[in-house]
C-alpha atoms as a PDB file:
ATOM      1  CA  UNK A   1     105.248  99.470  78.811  1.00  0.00           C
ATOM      2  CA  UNK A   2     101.842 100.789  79.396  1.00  0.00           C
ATOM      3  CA  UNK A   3     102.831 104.066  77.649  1.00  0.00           C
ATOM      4  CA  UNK A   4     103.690 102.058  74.602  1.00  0.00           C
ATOM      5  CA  UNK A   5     100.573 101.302  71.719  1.00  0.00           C
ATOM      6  CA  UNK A   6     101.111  96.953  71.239  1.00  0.00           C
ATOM      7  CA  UNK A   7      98.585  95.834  68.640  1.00  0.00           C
ATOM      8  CA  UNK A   8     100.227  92.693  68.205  1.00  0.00           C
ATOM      9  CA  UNK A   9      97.085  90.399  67.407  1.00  0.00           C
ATOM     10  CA  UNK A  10      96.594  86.063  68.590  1.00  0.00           C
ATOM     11  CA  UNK A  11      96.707  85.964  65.089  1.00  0.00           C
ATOM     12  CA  UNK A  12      99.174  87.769  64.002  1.00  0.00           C
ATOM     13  CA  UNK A  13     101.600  86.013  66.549  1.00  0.00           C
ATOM     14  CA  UNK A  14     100.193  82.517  65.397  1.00  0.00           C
ATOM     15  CA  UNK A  15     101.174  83.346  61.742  1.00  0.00           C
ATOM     16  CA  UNK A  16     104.359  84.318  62.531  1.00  0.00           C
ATOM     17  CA  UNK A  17     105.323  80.836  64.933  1.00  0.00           C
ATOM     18  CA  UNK A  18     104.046  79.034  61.800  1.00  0.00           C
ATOM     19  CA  UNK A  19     106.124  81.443  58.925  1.00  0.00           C
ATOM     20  CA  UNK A  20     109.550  80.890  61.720  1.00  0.00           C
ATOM     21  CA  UNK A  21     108.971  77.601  62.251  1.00  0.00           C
ATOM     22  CA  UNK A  22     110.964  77.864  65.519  1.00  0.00           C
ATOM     23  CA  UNK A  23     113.050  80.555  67.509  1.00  0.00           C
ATOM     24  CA  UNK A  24     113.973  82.894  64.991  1.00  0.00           C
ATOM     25  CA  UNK A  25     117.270  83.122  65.957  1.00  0.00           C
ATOM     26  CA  UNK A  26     118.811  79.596  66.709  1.00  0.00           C
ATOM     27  CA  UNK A  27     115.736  77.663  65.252  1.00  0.00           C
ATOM     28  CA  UNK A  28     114.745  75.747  68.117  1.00  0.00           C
ATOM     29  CA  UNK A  29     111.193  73.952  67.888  1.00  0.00           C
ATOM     30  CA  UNK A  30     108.479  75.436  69.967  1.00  0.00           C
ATOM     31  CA  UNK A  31     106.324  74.992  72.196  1.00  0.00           C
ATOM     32  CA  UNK A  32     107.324  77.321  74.921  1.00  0.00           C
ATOM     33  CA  UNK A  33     108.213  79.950  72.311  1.00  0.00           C
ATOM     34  CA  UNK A  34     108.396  83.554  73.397  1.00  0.00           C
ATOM     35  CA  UNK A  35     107.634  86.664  71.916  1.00  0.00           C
ATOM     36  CA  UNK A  36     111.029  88.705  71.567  1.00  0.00           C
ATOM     37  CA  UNK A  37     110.634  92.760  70.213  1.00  0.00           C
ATOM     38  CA  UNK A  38     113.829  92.629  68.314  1.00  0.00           C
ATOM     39  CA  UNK A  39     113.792  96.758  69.361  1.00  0.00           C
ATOM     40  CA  UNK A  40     113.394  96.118  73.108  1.00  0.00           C
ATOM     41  CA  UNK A  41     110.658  97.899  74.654  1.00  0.00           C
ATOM     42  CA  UNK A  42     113.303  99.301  77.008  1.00  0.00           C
ATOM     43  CA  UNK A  43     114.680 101.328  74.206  1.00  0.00           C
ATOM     44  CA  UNK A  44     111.465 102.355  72.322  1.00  0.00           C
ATOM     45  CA  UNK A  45     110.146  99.112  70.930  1.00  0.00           C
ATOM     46  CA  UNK A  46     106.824  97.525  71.074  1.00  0.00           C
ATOM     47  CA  UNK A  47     104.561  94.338  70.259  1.00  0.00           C
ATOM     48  CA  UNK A  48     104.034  94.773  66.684  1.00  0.00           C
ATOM     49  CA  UNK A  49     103.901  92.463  63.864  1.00  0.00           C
ATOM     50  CA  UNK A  50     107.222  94.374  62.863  1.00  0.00           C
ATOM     51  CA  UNK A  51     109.043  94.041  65.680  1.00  0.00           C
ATOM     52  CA  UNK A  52     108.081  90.554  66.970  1.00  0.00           C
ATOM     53  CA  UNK A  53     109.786  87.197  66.349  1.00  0.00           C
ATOM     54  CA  UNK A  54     109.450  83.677  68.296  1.00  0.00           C
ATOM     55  CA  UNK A  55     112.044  82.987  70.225  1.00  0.00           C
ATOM     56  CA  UNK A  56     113.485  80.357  72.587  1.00  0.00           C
ATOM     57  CA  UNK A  57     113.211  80.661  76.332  1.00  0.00           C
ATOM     58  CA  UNK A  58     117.102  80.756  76.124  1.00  0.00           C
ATOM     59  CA  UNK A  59     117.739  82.970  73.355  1.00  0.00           C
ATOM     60  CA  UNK A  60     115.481  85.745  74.618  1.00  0.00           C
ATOM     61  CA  UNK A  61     117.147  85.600  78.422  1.00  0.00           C
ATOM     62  CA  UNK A  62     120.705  86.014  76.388  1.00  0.00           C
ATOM     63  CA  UNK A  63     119.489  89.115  74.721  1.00  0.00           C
ATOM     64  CA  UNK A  64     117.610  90.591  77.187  1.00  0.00           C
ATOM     65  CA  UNK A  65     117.401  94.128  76.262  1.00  0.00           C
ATOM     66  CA  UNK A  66     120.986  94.416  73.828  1.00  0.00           C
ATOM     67  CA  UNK A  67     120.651  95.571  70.171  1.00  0.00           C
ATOM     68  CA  UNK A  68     119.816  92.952  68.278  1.00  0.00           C
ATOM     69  CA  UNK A  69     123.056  93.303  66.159  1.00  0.00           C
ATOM     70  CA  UNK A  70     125.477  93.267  69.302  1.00  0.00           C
ATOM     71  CA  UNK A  71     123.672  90.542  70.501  1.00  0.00           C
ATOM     72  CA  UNK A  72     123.957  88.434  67.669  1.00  0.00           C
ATOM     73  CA  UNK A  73     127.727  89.727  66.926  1.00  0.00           C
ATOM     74  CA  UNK A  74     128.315  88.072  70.124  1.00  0.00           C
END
């Protein structure tokens, strides 16, 4: 992870919990939500404004590290 740039502001991450409104995939209310790279940083992904969504405590231990669109085929 270290090797990876994340520029992934408060800010940023603030805007985007108020634009989802919840997890972005099942739409659970927050608080407790988690910051999910929909590219895992496992295979190349990072904290960017990009790549990041809120997500559910659940939701993000489900997906773990899959491909977003096998995860959500699932």
């Amino acid at each position: 992870m270290a090797q990876q740039v994340h520029d992934l502001t408060d800010t940023q991450w603030a805007a985007l919990i108020d634009q989802w409104g919840g997890c972005a995939y099942c739409g659970a209310p927050g608080p407790g939500l988690q910051k999910d790279c929909m590219l895992a940083i496992s295979r190349g992904g990072r904290y960017t404004i990009d790549n990041v969504v809120p997500c559910c405590r659940s939701c993000n231990s489900s997906k773990c590290n899959t491909e977003l669109t096998t995860w959500m085929r699932r």
